[in-house]
Protein backbone atom coordinates (compact mmCIF):
# COMPACT_ATOMS: atom_id res chain seq x y z
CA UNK A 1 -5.68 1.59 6.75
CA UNK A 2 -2.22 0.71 7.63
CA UNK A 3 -0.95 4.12 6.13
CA UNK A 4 -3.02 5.70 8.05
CA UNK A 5 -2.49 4.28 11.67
CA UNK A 6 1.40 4.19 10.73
CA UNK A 7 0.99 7.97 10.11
CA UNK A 8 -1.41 8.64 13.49
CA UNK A 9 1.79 7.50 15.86
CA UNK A 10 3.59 10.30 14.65
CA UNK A 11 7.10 7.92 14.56
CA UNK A 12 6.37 5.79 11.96
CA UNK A 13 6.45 8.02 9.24
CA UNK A 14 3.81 9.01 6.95
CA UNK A 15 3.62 6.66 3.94
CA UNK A 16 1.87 6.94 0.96
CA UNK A 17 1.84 5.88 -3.21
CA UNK A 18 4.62 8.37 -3.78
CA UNK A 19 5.32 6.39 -6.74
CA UNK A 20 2.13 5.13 -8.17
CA UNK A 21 2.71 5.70 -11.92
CA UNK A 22 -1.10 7.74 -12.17
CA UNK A 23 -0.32 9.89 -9.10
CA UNK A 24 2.66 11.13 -9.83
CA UNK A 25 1.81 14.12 -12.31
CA UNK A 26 -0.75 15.39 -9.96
CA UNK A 27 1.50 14.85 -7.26
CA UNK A 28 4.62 16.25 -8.76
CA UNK A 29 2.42 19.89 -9.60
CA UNK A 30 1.22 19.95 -5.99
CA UNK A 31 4.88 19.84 -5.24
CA UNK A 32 5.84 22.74 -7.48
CA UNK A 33 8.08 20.03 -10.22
CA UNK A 34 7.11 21.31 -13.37
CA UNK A 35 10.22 19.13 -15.31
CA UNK A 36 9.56 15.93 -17.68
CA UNK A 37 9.69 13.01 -15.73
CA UNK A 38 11.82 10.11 -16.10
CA UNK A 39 14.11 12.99 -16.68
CA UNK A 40 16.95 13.21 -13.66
CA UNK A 41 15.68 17.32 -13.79
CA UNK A 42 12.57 15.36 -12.19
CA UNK A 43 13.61 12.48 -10.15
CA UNK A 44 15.57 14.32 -8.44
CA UNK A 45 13.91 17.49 -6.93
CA UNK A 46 11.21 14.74 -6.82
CA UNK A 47 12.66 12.07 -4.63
CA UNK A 48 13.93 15.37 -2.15
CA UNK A 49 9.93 16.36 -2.00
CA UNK A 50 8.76 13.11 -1.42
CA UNK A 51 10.64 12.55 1.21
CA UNK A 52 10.11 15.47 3.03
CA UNK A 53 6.27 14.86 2.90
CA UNK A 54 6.52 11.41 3.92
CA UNK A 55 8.68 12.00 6.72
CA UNK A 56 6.78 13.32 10.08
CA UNK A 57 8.77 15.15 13.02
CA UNK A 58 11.19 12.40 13.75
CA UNK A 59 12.77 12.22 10.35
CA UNK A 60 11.26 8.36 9.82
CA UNK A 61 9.70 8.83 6.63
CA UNK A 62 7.56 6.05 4.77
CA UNK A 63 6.78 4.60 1.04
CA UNK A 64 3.98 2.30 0.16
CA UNK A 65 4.70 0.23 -3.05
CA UNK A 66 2.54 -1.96 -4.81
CA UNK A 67 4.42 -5.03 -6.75
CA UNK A 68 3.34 -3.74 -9.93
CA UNK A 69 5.46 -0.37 -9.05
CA UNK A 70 8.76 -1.98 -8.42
CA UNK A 71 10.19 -1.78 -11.70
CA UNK A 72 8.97 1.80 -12.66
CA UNK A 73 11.07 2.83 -9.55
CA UNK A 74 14.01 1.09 -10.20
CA UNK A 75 14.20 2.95 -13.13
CA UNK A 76 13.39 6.15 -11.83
CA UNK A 77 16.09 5.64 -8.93
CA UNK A 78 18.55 3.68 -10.53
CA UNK A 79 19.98 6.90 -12.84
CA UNK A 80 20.22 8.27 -9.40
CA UNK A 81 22.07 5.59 -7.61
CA UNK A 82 24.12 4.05 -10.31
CA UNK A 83 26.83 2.83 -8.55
CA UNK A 84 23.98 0.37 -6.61
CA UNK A 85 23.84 -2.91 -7.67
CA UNK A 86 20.39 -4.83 -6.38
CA UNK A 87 17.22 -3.16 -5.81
CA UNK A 88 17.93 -3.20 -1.85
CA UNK A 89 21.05 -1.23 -1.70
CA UNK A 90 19.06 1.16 -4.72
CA UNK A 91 16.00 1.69 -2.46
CA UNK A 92 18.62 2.17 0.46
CA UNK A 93 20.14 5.09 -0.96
CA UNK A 94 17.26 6.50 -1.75
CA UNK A 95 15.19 6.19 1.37
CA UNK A 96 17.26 5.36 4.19
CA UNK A 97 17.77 2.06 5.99
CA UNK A 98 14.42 0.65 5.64
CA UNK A 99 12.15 -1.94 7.76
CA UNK A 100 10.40 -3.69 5.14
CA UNK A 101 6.56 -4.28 6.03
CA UNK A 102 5.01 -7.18 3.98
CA UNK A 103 1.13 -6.67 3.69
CA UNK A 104 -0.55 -9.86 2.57
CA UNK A 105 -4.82 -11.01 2.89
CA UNK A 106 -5.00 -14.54 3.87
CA UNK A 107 -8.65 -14.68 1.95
CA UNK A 108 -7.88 -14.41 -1.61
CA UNK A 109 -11.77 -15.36 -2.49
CA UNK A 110 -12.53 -11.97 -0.41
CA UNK A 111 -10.05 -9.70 -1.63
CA UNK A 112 -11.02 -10.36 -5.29
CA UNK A 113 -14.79 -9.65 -4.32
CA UNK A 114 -13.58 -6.76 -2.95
CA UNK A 115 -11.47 -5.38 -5.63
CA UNK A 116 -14.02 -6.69 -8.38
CA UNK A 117 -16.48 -4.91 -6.18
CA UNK A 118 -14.81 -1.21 -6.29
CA UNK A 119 -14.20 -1.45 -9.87
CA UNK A 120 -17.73 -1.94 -10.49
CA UNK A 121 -19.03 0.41 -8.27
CA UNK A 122 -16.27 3.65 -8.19
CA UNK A 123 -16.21 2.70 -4.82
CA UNK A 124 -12.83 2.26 -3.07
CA UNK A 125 -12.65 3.27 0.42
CA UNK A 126 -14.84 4.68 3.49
CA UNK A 127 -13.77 7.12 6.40
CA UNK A 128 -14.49 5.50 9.65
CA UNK A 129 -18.23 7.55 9.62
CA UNK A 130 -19.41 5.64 7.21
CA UNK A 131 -18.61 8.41 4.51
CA UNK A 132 -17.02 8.40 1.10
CA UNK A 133 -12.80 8.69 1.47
CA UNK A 134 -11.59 7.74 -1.63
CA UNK A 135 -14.04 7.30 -5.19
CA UNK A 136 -17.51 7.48 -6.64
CA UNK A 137 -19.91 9.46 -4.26
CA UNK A 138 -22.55 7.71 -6.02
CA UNK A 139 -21.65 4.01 -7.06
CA UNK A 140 -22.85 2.66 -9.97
CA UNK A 141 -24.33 -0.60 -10.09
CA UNK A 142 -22.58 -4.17 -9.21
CA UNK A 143 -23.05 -7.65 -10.43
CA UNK A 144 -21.65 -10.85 -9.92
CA UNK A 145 -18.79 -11.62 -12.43
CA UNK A 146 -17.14 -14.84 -11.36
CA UNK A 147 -14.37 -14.20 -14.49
CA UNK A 148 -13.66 -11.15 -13.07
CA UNK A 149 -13.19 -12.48 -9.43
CA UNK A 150 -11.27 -15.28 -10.87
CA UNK A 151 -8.82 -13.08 -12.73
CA UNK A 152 -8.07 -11.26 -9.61
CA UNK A 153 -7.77 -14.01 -7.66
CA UNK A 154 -4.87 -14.79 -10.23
CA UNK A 155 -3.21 -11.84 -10.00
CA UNK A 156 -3.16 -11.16 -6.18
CA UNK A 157 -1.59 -14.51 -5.87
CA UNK A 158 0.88 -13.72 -8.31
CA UNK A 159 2.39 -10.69 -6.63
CA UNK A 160 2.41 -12.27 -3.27
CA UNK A 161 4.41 -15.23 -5.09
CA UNK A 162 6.65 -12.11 -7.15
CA UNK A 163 6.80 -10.25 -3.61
CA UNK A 164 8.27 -13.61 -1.95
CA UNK A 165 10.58 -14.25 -4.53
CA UNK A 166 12.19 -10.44 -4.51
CA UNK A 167 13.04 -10.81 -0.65
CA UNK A 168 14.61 -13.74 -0.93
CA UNK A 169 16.54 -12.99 -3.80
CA UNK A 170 17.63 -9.58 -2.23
CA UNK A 171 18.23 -11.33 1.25
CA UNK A 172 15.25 -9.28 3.28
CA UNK A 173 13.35 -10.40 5.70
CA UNK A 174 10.25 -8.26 6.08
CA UNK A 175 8.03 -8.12 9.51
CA UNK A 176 4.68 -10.03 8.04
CA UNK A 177 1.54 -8.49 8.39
CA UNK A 178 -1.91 -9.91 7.55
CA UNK A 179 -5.43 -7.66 6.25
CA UNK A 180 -7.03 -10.19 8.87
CA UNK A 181 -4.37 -9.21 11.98
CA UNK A 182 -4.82 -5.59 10.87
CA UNK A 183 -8.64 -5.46 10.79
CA UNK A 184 -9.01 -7.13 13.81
CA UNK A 185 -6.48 -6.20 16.00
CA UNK A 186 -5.05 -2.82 14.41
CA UNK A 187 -2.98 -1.61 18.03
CA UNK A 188 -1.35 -5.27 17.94
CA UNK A 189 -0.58 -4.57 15.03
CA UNK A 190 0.73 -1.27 15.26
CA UNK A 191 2.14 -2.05 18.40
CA UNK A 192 4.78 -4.50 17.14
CA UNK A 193 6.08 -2.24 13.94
CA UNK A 194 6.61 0.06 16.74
CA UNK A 195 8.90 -2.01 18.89
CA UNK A 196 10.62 -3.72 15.54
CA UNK A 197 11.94 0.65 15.14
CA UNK A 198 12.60 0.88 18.87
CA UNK A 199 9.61 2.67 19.37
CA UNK A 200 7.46 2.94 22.59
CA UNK A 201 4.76 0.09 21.84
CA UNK A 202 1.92 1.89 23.80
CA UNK A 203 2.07 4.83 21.23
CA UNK A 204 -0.36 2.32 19.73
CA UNK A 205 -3.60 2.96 22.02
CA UNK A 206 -3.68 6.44 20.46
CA UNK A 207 -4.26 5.37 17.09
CA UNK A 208 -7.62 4.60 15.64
CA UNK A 209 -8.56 3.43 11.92
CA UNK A 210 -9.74 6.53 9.65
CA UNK A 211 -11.30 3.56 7.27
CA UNK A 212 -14.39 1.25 7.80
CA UNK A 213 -14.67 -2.33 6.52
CA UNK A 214 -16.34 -2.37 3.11
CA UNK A 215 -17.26 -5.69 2.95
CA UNK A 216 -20.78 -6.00 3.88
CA UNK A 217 -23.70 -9.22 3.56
CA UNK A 218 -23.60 -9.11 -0.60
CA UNK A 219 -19.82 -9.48 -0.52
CA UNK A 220 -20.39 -12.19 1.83
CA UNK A 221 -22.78 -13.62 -0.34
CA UNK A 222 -20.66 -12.92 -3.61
CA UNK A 223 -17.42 -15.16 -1.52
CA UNK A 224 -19.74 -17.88 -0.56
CA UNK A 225 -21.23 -18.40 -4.44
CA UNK A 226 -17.62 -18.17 -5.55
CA UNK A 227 -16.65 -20.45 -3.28
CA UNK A 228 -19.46 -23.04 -3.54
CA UNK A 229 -19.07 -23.20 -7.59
CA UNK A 230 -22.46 -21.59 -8.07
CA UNK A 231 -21.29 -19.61 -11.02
């Protein structure tokens, strides 16, 4: 969702899971990098293509990076960059002087329905119609697993705690953003990453979210038993 409003202001670049681990075979042949990667033959040409397609007509370009992808790029980039000592000046170097966007849920309990939810089901994201975007046409079936939500729980709380941890130690101070501001008030939202680049806030208003809320009266249901101990 965020992505995709960053990308409809045409200034804010247009980010993407460049360096999601699964994607980047598929994503490396759609760019025409046939080398092994890992290999600086690969990282290379790659980082070059990447950047181009995640830039938009200003030149801002933009990465999204899940914490479980910060050490795979590291050592992707750091071959690269070798003279860079901490992962800020690395990612510098790489990407330009960036404005680091923190993206957190305040409601653990419903982000670990919702995750346990679209593993179940194939299910992970809707267009704004209502239609399939991203995953199973069809979704299988769903049950309550409170292990499952628990487990999730655990680890979404452990990357925000790892994501805290790495700006401090490499002295950033990211503009905070919250699933809950973002849902409810996406232009806000928009609106101030705009003016923290310079940017003319009231590009915001043209923006609308290309994804629908998938949370829905079962996953309300599925928070509340969580929450209430009714295992």
């Amino acid at each position: 969702m965020l992505c995709d409003l960053m990308s409809g202001t045409g200034v804010l670049g247009r980010p993407a899971s460049f360096y999601r681990p699964e994607s980047i075979p598929d994503r490396a042949a759609q760019l025409g990098i046939n080398h092994e990667p890992g290999s600086e033959e690969f990282e290379r040409p790659y980082l070059a293509a990447i950047r181009k397609e995640g830039s938009d007509a200003t030149g801002t370009f933009g990465l999204r990076l899940m914490w479980e992808t910060i050490e795979d790029l590291r050592d992707r980039l750091s071959p690269l960059f070798p003279d860079q000592q901490n992962d800020a000046d690395l990612f510098e170097c790489a990407f330009g002087h960036p404005l680091y966007i923190h993206l957190v849920r305040e409601d653990k309990v419903a982000q670990a329905v919702s995750l346990v939810r679209a593993k179940q089901s194939g299910q992970w994201h809707l267009a704004s119609d209502g239609t399939v975007r991203q995953g199973a046409m069809d979704p299988s079936p769903i049950t309550y697993d409170v292990q499952a939500i628990e487990q999730e729980i655990a680890s979404l709380s452990s990357d925000d705690a790892a994501w805290e941890k790495w700006f401090a130690a490499q002295r950033l101070s990211p503009v905070q953003v919250t699933y809950e501001e973002l849902a409810n008030s996406p232009a806000a939202v928009i609106a101030a990453l705009l003016r923290a680049l310079g940017c003319d806030p009231t590009i915001a208003q043209s923006v609308a979210p290309l994804t629908s809320k998938m949370a829905d009266d079962e996953s309300r249901q599925w928070a509340d038993r969580y929450r209430q101990g009714s295992h």
